[in-house]
Protein backbone atom coordinates (compact mmCIF):
# COMPACT_ATOMS: atom_id res chain seq x y z
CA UNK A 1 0.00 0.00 0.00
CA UNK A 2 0.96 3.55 -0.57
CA UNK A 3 2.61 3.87 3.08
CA UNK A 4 4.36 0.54 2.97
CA UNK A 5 1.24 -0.85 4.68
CA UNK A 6 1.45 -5.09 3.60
CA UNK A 7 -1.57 -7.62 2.81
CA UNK A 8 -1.39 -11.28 1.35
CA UNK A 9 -4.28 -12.41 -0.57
CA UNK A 10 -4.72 -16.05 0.29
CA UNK A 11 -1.78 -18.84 -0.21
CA UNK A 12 -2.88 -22.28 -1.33
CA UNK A 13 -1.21 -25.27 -2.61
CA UNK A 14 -2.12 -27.92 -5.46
CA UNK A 15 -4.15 -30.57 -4.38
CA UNK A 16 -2.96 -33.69 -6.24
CA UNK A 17 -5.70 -36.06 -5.47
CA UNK A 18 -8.25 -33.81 -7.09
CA UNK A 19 -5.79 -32.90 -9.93
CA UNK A 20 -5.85 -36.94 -10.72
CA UNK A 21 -9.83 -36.71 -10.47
CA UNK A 22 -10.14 -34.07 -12.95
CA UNK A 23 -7.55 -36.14 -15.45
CA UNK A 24 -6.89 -34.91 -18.42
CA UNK A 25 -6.73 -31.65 -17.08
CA UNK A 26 -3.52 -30.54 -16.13
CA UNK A 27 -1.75 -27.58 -13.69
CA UNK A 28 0.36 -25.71 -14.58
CA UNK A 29 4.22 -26.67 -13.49
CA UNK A 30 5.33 -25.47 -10.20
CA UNK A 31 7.38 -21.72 -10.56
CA UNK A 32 9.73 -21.68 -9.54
CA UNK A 33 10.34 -25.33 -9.33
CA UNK A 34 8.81 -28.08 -6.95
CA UNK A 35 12.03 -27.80 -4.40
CA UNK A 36 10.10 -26.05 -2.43
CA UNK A 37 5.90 -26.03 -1.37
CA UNK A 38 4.06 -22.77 -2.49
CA UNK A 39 4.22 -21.36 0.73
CA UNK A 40 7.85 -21.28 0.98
CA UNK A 41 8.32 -19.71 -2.61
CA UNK A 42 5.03 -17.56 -1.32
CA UNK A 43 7.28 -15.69 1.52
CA UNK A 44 10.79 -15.74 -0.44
CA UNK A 45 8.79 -13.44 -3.08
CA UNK A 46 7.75 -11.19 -0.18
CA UNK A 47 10.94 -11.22 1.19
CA UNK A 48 12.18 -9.99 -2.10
CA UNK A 49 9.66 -7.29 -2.36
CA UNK A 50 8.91 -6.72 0.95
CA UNK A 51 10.04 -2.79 1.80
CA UNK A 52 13.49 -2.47 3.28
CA UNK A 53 13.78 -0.16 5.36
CA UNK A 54 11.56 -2.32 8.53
CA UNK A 55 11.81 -6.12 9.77
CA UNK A 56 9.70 -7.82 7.11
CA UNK A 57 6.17 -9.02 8.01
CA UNK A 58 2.87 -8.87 6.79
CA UNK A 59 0.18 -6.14 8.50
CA UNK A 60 -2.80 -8.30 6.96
CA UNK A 61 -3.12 -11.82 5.27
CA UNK A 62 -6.80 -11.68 3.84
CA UNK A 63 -8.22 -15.63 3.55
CA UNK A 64 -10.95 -15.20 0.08
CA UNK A 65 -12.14 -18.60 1.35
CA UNK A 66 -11.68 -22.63 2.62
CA UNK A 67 -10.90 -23.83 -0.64
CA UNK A 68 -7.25 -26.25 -0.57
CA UNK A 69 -5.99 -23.42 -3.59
CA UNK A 70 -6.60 -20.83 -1.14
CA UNK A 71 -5.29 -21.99 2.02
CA UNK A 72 -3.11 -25.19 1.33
CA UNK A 73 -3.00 -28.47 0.97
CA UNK A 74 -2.28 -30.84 4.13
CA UNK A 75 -0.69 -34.10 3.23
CA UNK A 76 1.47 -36.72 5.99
CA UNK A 77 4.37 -35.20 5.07
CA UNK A 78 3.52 -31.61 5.74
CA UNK A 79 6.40 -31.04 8.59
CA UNK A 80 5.04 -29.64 11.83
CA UNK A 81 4.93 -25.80 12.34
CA UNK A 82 7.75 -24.27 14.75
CA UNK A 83 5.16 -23.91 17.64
CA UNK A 84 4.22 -27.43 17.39
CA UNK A 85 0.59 -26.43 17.00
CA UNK A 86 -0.07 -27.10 13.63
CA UNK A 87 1.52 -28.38 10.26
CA UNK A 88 2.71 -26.40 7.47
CA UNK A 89 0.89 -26.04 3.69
CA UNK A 90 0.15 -22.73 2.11
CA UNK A 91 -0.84 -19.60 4.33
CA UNK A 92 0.36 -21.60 7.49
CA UNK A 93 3.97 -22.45 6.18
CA UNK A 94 3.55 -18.75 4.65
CA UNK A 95 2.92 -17.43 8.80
CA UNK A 96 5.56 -19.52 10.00
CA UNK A 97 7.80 -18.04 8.34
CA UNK A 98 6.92 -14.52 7.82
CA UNK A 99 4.75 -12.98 10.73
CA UNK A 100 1.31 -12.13 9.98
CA UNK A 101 0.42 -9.38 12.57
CA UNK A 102 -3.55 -9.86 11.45
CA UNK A 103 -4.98 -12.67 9.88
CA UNK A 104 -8.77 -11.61 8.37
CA UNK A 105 -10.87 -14.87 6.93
CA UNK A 106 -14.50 -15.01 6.16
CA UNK A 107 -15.88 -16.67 9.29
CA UNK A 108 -13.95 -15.93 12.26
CA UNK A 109 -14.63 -15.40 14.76
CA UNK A 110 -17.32 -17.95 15.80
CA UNK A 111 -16.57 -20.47 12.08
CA UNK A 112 -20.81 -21.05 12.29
CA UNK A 113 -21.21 -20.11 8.49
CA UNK A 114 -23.01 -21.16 6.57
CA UNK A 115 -22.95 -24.11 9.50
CA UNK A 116 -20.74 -25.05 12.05
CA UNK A 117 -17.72 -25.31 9.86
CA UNK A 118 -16.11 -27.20 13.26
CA UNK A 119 -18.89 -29.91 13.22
CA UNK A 120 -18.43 -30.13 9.54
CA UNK A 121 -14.62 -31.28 9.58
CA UNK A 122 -15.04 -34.43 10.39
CA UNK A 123 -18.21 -35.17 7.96
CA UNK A 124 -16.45 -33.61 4.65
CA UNK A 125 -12.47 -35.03 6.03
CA UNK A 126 -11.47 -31.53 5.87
CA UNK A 127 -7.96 -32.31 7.06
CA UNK A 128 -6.58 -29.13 5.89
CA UNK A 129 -9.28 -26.78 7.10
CA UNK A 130 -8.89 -28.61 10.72
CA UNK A 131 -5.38 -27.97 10.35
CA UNK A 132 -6.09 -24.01 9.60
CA UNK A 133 -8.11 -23.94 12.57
CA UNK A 134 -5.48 -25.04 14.31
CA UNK A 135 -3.47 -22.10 13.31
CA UNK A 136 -6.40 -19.65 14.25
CA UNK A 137 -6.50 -21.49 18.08
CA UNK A 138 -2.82 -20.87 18.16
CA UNK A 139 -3.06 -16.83 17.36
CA UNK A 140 -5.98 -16.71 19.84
CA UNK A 141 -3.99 -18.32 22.80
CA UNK A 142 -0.54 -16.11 21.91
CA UNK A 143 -3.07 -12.96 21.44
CA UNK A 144 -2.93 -12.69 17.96
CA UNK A 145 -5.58 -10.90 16.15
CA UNK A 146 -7.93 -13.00 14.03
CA UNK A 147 -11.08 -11.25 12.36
CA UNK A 148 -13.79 -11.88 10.18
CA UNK A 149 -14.16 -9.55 6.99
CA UNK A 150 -17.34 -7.41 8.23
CA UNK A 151 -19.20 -6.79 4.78
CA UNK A 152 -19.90 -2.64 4.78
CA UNK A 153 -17.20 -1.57 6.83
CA UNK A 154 -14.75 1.35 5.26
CA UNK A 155 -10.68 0.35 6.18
CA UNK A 156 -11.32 -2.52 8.56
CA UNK A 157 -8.07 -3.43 6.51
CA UNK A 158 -6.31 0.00 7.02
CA UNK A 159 -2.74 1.90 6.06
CA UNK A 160 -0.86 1.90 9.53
CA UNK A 161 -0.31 5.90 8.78
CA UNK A 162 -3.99 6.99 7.29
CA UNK A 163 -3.06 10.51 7.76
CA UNK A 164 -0.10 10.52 4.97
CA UNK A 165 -2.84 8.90 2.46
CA UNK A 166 -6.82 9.99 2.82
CA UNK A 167 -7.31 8.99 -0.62
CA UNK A 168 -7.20 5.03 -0.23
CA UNK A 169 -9.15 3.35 1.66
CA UNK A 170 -10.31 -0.50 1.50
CA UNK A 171 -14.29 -0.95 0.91
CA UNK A 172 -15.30 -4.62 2.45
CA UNK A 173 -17.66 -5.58 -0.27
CA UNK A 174 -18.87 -9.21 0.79
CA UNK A 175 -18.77 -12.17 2.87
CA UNK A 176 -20.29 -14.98 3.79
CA UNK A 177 -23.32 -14.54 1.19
CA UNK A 178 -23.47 -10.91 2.98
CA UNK A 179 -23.33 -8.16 0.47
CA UNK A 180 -22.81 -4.69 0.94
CA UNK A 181 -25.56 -2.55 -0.42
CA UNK A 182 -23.57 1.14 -1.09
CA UNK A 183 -25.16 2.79 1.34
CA UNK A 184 -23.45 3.74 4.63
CA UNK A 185 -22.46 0.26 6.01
CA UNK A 186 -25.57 -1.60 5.19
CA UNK A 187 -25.83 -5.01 4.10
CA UNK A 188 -28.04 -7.52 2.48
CA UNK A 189 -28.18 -11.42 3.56
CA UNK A 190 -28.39 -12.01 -0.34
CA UNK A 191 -27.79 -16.02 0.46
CA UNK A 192 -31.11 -17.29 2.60
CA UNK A 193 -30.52 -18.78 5.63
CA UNK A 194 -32.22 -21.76 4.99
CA UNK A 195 -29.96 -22.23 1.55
CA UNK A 196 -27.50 -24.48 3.11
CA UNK A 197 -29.03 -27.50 4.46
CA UNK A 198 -25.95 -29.64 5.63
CA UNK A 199 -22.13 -29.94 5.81
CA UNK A 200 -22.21 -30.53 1.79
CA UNK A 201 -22.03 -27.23 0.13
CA UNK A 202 -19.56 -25.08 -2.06
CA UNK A 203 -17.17 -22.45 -0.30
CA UNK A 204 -16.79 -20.03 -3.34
CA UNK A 205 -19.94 -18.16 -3.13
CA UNK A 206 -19.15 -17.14 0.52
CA UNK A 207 -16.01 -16.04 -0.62
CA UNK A 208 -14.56 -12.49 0.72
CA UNK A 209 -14.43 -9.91 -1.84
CA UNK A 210 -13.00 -6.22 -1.65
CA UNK A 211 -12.23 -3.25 -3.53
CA UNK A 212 -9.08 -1.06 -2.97
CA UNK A 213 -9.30 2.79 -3.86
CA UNK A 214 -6.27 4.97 -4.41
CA UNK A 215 -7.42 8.41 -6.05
CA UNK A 216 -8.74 7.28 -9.42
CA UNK A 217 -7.25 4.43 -9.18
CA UNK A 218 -9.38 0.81 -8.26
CA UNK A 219 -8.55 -2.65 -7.83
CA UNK A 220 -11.28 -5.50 -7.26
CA UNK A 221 -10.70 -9.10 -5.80
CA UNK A 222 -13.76 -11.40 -5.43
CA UNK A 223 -11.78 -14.65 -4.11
CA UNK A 224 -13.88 -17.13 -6.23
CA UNK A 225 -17.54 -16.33 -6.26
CA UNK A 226 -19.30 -17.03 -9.18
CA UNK A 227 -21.82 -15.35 -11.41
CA UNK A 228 -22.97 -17.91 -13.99
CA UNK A 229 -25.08 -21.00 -12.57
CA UNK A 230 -25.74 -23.90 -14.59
CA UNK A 231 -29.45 -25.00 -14.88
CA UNK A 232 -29.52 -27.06 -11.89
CA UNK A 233 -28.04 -24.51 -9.82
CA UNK A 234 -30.25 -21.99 -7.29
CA UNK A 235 -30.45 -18.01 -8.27
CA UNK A 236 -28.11 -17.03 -5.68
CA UNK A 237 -25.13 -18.72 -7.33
CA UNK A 238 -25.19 -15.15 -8.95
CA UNK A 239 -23.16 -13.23 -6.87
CA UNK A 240 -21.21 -11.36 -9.09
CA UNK A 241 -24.34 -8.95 -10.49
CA UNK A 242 -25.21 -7.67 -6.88
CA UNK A 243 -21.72 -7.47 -5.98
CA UNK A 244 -20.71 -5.62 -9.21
CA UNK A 245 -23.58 -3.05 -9.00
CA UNK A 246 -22.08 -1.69 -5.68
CA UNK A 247 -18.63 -2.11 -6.90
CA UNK A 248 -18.56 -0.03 -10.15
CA UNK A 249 -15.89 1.28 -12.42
CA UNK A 250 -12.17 -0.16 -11.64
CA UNK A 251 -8.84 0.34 -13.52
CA UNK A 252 -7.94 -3.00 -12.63
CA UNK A 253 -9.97 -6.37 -11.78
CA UNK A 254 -8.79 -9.83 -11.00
CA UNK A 255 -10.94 -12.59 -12.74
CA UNK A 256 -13.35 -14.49 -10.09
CA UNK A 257 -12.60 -18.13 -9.54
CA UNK A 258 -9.48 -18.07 -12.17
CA UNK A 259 -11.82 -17.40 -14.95
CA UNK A 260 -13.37 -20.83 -14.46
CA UNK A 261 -16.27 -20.48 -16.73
CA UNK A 262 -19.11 -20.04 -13.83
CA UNK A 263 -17.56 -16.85 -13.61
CA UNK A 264 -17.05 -13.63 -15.58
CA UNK A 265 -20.92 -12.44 -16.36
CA UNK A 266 -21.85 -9.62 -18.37
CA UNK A 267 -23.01 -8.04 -15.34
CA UNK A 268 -19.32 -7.37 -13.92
CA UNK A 269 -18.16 -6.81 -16.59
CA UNK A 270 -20.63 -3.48 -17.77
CA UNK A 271 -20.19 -2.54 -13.91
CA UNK A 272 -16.07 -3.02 -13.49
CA UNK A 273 -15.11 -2.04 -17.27
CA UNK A 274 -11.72 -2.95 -16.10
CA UNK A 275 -8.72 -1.55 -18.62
CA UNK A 276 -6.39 -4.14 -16.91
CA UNK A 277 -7.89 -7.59 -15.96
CA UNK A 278 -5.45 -10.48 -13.91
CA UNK A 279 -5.90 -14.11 -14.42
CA UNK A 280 -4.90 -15.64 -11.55
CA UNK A 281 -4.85 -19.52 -13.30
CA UNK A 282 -3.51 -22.56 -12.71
CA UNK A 283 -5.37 -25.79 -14.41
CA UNK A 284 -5.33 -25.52 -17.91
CA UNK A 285 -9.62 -25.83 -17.44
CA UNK A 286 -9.01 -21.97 -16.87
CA UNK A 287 -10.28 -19.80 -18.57
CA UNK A 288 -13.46 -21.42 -20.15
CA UNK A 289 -14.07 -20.70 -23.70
CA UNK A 290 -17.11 -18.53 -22.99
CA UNK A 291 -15.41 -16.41 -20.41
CA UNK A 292 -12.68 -15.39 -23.00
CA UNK A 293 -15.59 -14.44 -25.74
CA UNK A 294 -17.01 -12.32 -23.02
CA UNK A 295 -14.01 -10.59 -21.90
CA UNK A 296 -13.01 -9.65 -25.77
CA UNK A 297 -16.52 -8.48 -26.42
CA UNK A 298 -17.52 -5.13 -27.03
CA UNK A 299 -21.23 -5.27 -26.15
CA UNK A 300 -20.19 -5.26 -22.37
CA UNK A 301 -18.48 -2.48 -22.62
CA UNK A 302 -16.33 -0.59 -25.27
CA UNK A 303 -12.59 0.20 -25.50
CA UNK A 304 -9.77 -1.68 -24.89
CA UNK A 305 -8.82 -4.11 -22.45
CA UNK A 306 -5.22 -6.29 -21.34
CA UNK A 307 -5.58 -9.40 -20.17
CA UNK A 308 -2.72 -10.93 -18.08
CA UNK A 309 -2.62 -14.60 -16.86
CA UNK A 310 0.03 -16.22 -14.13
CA UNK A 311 0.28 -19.32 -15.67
CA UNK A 312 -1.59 -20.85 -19.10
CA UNK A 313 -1.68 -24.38 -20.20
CA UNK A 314 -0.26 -24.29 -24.23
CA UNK A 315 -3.41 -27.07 -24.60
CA UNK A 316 -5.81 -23.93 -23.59
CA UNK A 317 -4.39 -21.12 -25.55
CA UNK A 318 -4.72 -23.53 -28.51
CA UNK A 319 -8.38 -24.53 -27.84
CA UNK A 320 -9.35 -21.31 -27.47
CA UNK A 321 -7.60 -20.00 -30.53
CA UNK A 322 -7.14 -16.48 -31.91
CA UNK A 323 -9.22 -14.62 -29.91
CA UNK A 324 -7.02 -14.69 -26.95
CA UNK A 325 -4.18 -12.57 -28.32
CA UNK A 326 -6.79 -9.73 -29.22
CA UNK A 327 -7.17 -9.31 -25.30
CA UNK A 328 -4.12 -11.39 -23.90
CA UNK A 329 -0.76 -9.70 -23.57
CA UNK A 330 0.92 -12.12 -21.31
CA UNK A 331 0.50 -15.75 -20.35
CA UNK A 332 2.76 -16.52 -17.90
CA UNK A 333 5.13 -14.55 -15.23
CA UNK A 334 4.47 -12.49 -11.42
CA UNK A 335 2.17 -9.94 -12.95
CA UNK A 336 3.18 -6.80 -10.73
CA UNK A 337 0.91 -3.32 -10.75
CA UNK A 338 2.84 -0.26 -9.86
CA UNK A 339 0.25 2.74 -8.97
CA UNK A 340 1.72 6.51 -9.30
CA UNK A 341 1.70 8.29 -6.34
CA UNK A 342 -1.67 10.06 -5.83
CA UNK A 343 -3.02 7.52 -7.89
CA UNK A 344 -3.57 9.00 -11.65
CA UNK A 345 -2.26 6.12 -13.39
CA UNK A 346 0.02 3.11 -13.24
CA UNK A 347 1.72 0.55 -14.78
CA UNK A 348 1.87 -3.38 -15.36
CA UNK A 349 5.41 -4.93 -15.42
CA UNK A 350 5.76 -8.95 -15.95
CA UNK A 351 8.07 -10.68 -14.04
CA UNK A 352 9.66 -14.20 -14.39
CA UNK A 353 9.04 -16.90 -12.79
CA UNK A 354 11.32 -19.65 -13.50
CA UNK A 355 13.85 -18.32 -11.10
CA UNK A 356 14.25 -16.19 -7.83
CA UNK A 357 16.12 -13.31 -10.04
CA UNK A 358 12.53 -12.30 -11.31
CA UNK A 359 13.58 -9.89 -14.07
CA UNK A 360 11.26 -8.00 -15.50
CA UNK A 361 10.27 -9.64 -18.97
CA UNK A 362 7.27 -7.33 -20.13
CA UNK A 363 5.70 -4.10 -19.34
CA UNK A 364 3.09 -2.38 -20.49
CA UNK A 365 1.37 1.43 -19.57
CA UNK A 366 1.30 3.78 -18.18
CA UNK A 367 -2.39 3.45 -18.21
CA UNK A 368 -4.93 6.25 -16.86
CA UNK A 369 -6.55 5.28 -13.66
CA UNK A 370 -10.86 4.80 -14.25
């Protein structure tokens, strides 16, 4: 942030069993190699970037949502954390070794939605999500903070010198199937209560989602909540067209769940009418076909648009075809968003990620903040 404030957007790890289930799909390769889990190379690139002139650590590490990509992937060999209180994969091996002074996830503090996510564990085997909680128990008993993300609320996730900066500010958008409605801090339970009947039900549409404002400059992340459901699926499996319509214009938007193709409706995109758009990807099912038509189309909304993705399968760029390179200008590399001071404009620089030199291989701007 603008002051050197520091925030982690989830840290998850590649779950091989459902990899094999989803056969012939593939991930993509691990960056920069598989020496390492993801939440080692996760806090050596912090440490890299992380500002120099304080003992590195992280002010906030946002969770989107309980989802193995999002907060690791527990396996027997996952060594045992430091403190002894828990085992390391993703965002826990990432607090282990980095401090995280506030951990924010989407149902602390009591874990009782959209059930009792403790009575749960055992029924859906949730080995790493026990294992997370874990972690949580830990911060509670050495006084760490743990919060929930309070849909509404204005810098709940705040610079640590607001004074220097009153033009950004962090709006809480939604959690939990909790929606903000753009008025004041009122919300709307947009998922009913009695939607969830048991311990069998998707995280992503109770995903956290927020929206960082710098001057003219904003930047939306939605974790993975989708906007498209299939035929058999319930209305509110739309959550991207109430969430974009209190949202609005953004320079910069990352695609919801990795551009799977539940995601990415017209709605957000005639809301957001994002110049820059992030793919964060990582199974070559991502992005679906129809998400990439909608992103290039200009019935949405007009203009240009870049497109940059983390990591693409070669299969999906081919399936796709053409179309991608109208909107794509990168398919692999750290994609790394530099905002001018004040907030006017900023740039996109592409970094690689085969190695821990990270040299900048591509940039592109400066682009005029929406």
């Amino acid at each position: 942030m603008p002051d050197g404030t520091t925030m982690l957007i989830d840290a998850g790890e590649t779950d091989q069993e459902f990899i094999k289930s989803v056969a012939p799909l593939k991930p993509f390769p691990p960056r920069p190699n598989a020496e390492h889990a993801a939440g080692y190379w996760i806090a050596d690139y912090i440490r890299h970037f992380a500002p120099h002139d304080r003992p590195v650590a992280l002010d906030y590490a946002l969770i989107t949502h309980f989802h193995t990509d999002h907060i690791g992937m527990l396996l027997p060999s996952s060594p045992m954390s430091a403190t002894g209180a828990y085992q390391l994969t993703g965002i826990t091996e990432v607090a282990d070794l980095i401090p995280i002074k506030t951990l924010v996830d989407r149902a602390a503090p009591n874990y009782t939605t959209p059930v009792n996510l403790r009575t749960c564990l055992e029924t859906n085997n949730e080995k790493t999500l026990v294992n997370y909680l874990k972690m949580v128990d830990f911060r509670r008993r050495s006084e760490q903070p743990v919060e929930g993300l309070r849909p509404g609320l204005l810098d709940q996730i705040h610079l640590v010198r607001p004074q220097k900066f009153p033009d950004f500010h962090i709006r809480n958008i939604a959690s939990s199937g909790v929606i903000w409605t753009g008025r004041g801090e009122d919300t709307q339970k947009y998922i009913p209560a009695d939607a969830i009947k048991d311990c069998h039900y998707d995280e992503n549409p109770f995903s956290n989602v927020i929206k960082i404002t710098y001057g003219k400059f904003g930047y939306y992340s939605g974790g993975d909540i989708p906007g498209v459901p299939n035929y058999t699926q319930p209305w509110w499996r739309d959550m991207e067209t109430p969430v974009a319509a209190v949202v609005g214009p953004v320079s910069v938007m990352t695609l919801d769940h990795h551009g799977n193709r539940d995601t990415v409706n017209g709605a957000i995109l005639r809301a957001l009418r994002p110049r820059v758009i992030v793919q964060q990807n990582w199974l070559s099912a991502q992005p679906g076909e129809e998400v990439v038509v909608r992103l290039a189309s200009q019935e949405f909304y007009s203009g240009p648009r870049d497109v940059f993705a983390t990591g693409m399968a070669p299969e999906t760029r081919a399936a796709i075809g053409p179309i991608m390179d109208q909107i794509y200008r990168s398919y692999h590399g750290h994609v790394v968003i530099r905002v001018a001071p004040g907030g006017s404009n900023y740039e996109v620089f592409v970094l690689n990620d085969e190695d821990t030199a990270r040299e900048v291989i591509g940039h592109f701007g400066p682009y005029p903040a929406n």
